[in-house]
C-alpha atoms as a PDB file:
ATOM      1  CA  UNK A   1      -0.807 -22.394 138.893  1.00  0.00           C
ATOM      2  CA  UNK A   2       0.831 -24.855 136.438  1.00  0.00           C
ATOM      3  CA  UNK A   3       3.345 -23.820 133.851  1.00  0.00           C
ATOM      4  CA  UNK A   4       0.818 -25.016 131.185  1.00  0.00           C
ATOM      5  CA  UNK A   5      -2.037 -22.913 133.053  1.00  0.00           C
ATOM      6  CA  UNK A   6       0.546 -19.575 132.839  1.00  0.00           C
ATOM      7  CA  UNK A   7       1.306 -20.513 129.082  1.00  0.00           C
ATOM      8  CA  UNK A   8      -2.709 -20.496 128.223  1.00  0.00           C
ATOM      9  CA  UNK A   9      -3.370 -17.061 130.422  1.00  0.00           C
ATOM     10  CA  UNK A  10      -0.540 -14.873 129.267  1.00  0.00           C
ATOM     11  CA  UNK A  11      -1.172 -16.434 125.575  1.00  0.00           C
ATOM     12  CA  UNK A  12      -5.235 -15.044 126.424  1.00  0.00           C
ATOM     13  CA  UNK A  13      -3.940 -12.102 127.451  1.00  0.00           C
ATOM     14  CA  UNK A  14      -2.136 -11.246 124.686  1.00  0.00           C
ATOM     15  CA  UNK A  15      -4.872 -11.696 122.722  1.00  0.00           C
ATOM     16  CA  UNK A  16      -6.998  -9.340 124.684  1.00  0.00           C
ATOM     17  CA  UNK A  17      -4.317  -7.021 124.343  1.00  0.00           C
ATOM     18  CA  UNK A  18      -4.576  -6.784 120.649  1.00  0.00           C
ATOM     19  CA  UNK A  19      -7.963  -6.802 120.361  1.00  0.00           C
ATOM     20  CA  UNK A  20      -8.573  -4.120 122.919  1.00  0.00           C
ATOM     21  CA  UNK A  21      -5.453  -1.765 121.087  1.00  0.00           C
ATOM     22  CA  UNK A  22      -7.135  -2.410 117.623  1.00  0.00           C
ATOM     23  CA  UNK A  23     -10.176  -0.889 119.139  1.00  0.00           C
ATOM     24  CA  UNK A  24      -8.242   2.273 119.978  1.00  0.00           C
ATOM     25  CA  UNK A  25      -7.255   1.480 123.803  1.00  0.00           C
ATOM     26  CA  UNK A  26      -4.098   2.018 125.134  1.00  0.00           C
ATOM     27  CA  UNK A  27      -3.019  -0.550 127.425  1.00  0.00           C
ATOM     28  CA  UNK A  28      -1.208   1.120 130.662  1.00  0.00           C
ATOM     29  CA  UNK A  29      -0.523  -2.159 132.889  1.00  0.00           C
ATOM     30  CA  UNK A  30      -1.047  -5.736 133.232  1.00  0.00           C
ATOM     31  CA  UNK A  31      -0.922  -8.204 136.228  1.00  0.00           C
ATOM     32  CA  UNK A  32      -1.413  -5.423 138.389  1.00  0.00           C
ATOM     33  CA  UNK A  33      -1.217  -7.034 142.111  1.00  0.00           C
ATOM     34  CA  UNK A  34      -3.310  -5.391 144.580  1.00  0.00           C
ATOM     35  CA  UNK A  35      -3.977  -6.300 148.165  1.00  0.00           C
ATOM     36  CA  UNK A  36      -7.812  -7.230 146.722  1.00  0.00           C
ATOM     37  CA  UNK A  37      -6.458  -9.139 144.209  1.00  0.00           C
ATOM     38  CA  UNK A  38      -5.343  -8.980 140.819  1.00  0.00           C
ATOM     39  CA  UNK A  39      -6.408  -7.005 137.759  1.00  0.00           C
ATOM     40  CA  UNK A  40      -5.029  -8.839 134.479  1.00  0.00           C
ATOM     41  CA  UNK A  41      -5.325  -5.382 132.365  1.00  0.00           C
ATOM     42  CA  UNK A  42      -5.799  -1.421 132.863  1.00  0.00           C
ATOM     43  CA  UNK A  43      -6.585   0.373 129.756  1.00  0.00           C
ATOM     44  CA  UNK A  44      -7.565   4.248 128.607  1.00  0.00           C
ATOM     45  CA  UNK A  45      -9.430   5.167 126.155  1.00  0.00           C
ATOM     46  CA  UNK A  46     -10.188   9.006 126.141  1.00  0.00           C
ATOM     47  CA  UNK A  47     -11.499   9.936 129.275  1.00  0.00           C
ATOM     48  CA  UNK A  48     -12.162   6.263 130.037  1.00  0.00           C
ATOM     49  CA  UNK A  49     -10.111   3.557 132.549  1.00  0.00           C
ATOM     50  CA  UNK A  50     -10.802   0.103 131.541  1.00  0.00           C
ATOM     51  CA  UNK A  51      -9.990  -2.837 134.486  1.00  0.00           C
ATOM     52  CA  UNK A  52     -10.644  -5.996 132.432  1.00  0.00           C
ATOM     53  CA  UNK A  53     -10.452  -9.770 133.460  1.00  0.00           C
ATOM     54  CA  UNK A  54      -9.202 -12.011 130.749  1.00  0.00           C
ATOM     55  CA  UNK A  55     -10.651 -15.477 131.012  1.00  0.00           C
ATOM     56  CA  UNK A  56      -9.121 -18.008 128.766  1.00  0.00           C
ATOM     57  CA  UNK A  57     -10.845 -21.142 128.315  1.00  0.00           C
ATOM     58  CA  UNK A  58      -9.458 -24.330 126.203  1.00  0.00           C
ATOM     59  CA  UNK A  59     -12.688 -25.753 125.507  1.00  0.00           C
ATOM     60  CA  UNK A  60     -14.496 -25.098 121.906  1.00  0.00           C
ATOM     61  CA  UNK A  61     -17.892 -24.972 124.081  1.00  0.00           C
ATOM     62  CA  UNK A  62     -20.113 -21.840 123.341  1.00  0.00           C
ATOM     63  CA  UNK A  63     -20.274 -19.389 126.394  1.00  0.00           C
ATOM     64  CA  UNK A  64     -21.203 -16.032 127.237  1.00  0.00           C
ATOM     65  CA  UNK A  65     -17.859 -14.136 128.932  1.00  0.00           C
ATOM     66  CA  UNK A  66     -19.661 -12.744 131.590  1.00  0.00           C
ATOM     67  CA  UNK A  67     -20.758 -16.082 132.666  1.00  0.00           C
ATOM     68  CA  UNK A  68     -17.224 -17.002 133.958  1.00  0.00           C
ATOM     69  CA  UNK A  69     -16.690 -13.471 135.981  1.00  0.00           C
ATOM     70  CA  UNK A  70     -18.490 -14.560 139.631  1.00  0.00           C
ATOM     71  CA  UNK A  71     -19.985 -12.441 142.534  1.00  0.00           C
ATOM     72  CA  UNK A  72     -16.988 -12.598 144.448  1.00  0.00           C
ATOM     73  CA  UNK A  73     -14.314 -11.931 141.354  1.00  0.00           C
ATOM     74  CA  UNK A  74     -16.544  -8.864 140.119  1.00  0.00           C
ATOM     75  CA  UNK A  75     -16.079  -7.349 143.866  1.00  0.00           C
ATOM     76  CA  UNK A  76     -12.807  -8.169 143.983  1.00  0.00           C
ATOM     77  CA  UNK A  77     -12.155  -6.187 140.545  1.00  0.00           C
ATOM     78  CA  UNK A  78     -14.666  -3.057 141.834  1.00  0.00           C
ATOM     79  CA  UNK A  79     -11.943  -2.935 144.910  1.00  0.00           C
ATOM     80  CA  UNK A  80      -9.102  -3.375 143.076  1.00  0.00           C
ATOM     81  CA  UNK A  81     -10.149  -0.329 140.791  1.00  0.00           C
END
């Protein structure tokens, strides 16, 4: 992955960070390497554990999030968790 590509992710990420702690989650790891793959961010809210994929896109084009998350990817997280 290119510098710029690392720049745009952790900046995304960041951003999911404080969105997801100004909705009351606590954020408990990030870039968590597993040998599925990689989770970009654990959260816990109550009783709840949040694995969430941050996708950051460049493009001002209107899309649903869950459109980006794949077959493969969402397997990949379910393992991972």
């Amino acid at each position: 992955m290119t510098g710029y590509k690392k720049s745009i992710g952790a900046w995304g990420e960041d951003i999911a960070c404080q969105f997801l702690v100004g909705r009351g989650v606590t954020v408990i790891a990030r870039n968590v390497r597993t040998p599925y793959g990689e989770i970009d961010l654990i959260g816990r809210q109550g009783e709840t554990t949040l694995f969430v994929e941050v996708k950051t896109l460049t493009s001002r084009q209107e899309f649903l999030p869950e459109d980006n998350i794949t077959a493969r990817k969402r397997e990949h997280m379910i393992a991972c968790a």
